[in-house]
Protein backbone atom coordinates (compact mmCIF):
# COMPACT_ATOMS: atom_id res chain seq x y z
CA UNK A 1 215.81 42.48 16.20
CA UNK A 2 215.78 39.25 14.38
CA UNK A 3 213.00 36.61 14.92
CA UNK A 4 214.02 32.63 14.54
CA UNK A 5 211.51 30.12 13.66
CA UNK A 6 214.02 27.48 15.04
CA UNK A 7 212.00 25.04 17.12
CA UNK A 8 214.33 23.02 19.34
CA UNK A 9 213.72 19.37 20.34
CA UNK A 10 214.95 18.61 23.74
CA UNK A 11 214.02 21.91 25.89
CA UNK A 12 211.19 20.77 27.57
CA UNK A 13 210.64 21.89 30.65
CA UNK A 14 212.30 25.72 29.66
CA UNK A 15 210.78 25.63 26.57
CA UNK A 16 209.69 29.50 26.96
CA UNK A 17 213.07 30.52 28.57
CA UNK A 18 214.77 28.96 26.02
CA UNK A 19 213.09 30.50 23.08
CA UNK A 20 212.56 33.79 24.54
CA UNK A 21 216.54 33.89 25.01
CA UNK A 22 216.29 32.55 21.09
CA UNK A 23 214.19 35.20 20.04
CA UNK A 24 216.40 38.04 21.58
CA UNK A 25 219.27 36.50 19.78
CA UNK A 26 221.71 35.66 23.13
CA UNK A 27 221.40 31.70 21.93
CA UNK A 28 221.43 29.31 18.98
CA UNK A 29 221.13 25.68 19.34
CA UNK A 30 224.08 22.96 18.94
CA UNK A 31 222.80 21.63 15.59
CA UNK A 32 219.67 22.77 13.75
CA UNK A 33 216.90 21.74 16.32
CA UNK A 34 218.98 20.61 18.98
CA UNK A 35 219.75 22.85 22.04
CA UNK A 36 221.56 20.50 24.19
CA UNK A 37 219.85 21.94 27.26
CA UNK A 38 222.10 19.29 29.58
CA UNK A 39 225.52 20.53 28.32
CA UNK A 40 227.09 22.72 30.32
CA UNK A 41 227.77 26.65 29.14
CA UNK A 42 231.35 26.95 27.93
CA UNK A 43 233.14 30.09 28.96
CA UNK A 44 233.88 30.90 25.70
CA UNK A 45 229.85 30.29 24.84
CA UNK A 46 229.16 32.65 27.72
CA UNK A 47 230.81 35.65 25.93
CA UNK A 48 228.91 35.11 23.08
CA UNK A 49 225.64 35.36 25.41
CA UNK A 50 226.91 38.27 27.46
CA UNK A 51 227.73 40.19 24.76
CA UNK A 52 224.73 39.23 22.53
CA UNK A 53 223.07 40.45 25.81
CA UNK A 54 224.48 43.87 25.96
CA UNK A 55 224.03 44.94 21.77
CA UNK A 56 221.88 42.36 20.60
CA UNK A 57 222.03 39.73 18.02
CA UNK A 58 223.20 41.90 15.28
CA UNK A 59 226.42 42.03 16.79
CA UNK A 60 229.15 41.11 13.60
CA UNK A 61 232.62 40.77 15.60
CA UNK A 62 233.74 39.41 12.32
CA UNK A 63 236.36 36.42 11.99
CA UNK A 64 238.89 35.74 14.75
CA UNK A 65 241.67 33.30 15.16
CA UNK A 66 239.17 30.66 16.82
CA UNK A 67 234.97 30.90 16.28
CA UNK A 68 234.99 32.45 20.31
CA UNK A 69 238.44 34.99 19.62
CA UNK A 70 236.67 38.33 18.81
CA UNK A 71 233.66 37.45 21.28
CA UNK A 72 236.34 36.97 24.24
CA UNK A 73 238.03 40.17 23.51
CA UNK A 74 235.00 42.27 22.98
CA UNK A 75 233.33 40.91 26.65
CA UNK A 76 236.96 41.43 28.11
CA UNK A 77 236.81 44.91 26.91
CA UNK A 78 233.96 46.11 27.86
CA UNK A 79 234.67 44.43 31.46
CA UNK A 80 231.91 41.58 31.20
CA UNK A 81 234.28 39.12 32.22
CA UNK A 82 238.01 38.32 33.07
CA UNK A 83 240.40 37.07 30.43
CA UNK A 84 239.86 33.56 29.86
CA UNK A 85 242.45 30.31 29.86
CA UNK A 86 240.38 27.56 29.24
CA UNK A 87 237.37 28.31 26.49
CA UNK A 88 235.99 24.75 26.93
CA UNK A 89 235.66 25.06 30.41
CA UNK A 90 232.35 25.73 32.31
CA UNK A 91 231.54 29.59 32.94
CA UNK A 92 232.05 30.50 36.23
CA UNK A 93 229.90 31.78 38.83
CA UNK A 94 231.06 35.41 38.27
CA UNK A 95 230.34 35.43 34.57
CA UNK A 96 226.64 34.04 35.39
CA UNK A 97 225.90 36.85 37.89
CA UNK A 98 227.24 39.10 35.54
CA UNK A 99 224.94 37.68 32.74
CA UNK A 100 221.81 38.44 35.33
CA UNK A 101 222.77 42.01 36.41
CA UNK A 102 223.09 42.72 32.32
CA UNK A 103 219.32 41.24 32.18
CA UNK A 104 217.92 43.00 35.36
CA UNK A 105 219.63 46.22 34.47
CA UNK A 106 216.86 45.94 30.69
């Protein structure tokens, strides 16, 4: 598993949360140092993290149409979360529960 010796800025006061999550490779900030802890989770952000979640940070999906393509298609496929519309639009309940049950199931 890869380690990061990012140190974010503005996490304070999920500092641990947020670097654990870091450190297991599910998240990476908005800009070197920045996590943008206010900002809500995209849905296309949350496939990233859900499938990050599942095989870990080394993960290579490769190069898609869009930076999110091959991350969408991968969670759809494995059944981590419905086909999306919107990509900018904030995750949804469901794909936040399913998020936990992946991290309970560890």
């Amino acid at each position: 598993m890869a380690t990061y010796t990012v140190t974010f800025t503005d996490t304070k006061p999920w500092e641990t949360s947020v670097d654990e999550m870091l450190d297991e490779g599910w998240v990476v900030g908005k800009a070197p140092g920045f996590f943008d802890e206010h900002a809500p989770m995209t849905q296309a952000e949350m496939a990233v993290v859900l499938v990050r979640a599942k095989y870990g940070l080394e993960t290579d999906l490769g190069a898609g149409e869009t930076w999110w393509a091959n991350w969408v298609a991968k969670a759809v496929e494995d059944g981590l979360m419905e086909p999306i519309v919107h990509p900018d639009s904030p995750a949804t309940r469901a794909q936040v529960v399913t998020l936990m049950e992946l991290l309970l199931d560890r």
